[in-house]
C-alpha atoms as a PDB file:
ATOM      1  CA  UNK A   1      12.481  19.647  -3.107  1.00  0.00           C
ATOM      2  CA  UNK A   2      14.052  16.189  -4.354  1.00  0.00           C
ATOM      3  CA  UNK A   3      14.200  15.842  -7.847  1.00  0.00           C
ATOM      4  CA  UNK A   4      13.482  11.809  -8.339  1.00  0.00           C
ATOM      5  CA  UNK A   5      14.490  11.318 -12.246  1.00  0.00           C
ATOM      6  CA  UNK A   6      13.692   7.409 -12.229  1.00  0.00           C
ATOM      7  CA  UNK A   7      10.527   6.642 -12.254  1.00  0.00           C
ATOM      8  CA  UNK A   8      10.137   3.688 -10.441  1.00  0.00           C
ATOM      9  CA  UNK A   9      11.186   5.321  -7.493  1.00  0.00           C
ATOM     10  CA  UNK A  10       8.929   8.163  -7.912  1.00  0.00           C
ATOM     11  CA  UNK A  11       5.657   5.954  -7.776  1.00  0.00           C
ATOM     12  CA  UNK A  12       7.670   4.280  -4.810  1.00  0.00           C
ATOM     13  CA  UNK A  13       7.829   7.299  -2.802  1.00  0.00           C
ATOM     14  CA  UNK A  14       4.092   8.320  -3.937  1.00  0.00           C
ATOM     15  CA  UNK A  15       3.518   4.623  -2.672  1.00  0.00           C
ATOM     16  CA  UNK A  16       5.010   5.252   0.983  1.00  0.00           C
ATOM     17  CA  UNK A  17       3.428   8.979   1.251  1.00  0.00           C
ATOM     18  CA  UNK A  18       0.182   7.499   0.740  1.00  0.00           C
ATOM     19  CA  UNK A  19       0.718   4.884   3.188  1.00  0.00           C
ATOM     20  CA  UNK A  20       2.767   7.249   5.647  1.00  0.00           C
ATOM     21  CA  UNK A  21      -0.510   9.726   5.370  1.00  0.00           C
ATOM     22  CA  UNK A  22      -3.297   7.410   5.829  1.00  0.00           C
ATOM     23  CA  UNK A  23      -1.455   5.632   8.805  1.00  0.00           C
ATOM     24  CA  UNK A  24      -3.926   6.916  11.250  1.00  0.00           C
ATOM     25  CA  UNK A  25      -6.884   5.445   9.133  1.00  0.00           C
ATOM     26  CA  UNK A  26      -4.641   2.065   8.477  1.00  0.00           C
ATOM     27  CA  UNK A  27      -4.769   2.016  12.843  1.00  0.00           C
ATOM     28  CA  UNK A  28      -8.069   2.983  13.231  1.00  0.00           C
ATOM     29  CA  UNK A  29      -9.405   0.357  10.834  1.00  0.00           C
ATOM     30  CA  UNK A  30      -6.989  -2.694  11.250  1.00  0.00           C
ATOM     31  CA  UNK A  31      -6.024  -4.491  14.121  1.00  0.00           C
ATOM     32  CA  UNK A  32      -2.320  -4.536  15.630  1.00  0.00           C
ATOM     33  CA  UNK A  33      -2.275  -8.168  13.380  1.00  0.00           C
ATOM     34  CA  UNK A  34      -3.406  -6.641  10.702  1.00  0.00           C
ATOM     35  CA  UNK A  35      -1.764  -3.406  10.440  1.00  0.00           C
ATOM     36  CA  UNK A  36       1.706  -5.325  11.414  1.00  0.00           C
ATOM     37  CA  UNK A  37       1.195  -7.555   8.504  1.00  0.00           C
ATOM     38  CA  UNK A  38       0.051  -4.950   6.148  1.00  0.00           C
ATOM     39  CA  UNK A  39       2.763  -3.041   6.318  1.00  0.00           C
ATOM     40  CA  UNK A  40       5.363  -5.704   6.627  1.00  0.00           C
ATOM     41  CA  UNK A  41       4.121  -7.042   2.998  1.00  0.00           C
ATOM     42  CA  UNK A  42       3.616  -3.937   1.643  1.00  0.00           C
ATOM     43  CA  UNK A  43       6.981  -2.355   2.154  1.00  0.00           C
ATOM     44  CA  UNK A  44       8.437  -5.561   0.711  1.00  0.00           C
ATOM     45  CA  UNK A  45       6.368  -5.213  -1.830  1.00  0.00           C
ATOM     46  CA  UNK A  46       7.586  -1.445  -2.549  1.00  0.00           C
ATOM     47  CA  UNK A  47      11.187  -2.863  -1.955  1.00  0.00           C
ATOM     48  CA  UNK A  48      11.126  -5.584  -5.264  1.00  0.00           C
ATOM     49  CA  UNK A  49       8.503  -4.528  -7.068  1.00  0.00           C
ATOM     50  CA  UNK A  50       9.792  -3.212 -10.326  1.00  0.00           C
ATOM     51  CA  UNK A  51       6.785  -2.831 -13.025  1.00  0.00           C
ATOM     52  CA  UNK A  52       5.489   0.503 -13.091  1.00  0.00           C
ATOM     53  CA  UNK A  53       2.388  -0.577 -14.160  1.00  0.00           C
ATOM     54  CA  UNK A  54       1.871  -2.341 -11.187  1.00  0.00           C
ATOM     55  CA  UNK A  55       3.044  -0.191  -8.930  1.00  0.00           C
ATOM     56  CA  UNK A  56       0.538   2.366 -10.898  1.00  0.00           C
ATOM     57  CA  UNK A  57      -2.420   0.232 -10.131  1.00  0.00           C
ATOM     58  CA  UNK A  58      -1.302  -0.280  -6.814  1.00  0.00           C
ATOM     59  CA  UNK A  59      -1.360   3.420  -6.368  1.00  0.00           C
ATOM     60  CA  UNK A  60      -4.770   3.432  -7.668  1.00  0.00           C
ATOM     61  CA  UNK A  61      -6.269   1.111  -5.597  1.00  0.00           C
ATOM     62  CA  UNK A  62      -4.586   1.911  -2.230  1.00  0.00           C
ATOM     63  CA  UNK A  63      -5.892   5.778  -2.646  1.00  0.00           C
ATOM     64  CA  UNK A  64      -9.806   3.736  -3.467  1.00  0.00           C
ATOM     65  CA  UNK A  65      -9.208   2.025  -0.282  1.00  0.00           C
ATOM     66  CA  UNK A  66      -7.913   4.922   1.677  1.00  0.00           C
ATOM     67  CA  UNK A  67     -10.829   7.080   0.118  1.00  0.00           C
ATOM     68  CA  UNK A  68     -13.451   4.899   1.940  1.00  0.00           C
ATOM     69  CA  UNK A  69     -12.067   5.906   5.236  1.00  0.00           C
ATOM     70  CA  UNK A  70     -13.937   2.189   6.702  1.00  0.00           C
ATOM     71  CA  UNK A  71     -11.876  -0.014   4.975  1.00  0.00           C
ATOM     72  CA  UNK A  72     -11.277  -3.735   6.434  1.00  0.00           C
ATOM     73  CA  UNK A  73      -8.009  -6.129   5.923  1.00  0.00           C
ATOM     74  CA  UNK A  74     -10.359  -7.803   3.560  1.00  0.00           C
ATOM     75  CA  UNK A  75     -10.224  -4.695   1.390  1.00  0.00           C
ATOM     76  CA  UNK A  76      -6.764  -4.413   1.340  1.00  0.00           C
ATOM     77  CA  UNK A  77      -6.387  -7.938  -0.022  1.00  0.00           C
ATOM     78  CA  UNK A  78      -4.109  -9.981   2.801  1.00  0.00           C
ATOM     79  CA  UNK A  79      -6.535 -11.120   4.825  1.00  0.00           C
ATOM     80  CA  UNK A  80      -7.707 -13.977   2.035  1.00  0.00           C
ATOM     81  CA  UNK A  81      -6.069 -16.770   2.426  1.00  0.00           C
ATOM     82  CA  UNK A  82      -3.338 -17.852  -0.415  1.00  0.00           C
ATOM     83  CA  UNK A  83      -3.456 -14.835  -1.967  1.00  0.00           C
ATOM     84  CA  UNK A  84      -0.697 -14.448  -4.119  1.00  0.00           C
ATOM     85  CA  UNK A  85      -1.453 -10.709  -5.702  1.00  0.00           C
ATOM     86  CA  UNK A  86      -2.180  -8.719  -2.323  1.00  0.00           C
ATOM     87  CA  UNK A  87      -2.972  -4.817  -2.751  1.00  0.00           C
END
């Protein structure tokens, strides 16, 4: 076991688990666009983000999402257009 004493990075790596576990779901619900985009915005948003808060409620509301196992891009927030707060 990895002993993560910031805790920024902690949520981080919560973050990608919960990503990295539900990928399955993320295929079986989005399409190649989708998912491609998804995950290209969301691991930039993992790499800069730095308010815990944030990343908290991003936590939150990814494990909502994931917990309705028919979840659409909609749902996930990119596929609006101009959205500035995705996730």
């Amino acid at each position: 076991n990895v002993k993560i004493k910031n805790s920024t990075l902690a949520l981080k790596k919560q973050l990608f688990t919960l990503i990295d576990k539900n990928l399955n779901l993320l295929i079986k619900n989005l399409n190649t666009a989708e998912l491609n985009n998804f995950l290209k915005e969301y691991l930039s948003f993992l790499k800069h983000e730095k308010n815990e808060e944030i990343l908290q409620q991003s936590f939150r509301n990814l494990n909502g999402i994931f917990g309705n196992k028919n979840f659409t891009a909609y749902d996930l927030g990119f596929s609006i257009q101009n959205n500035d707060e995705p996730f």
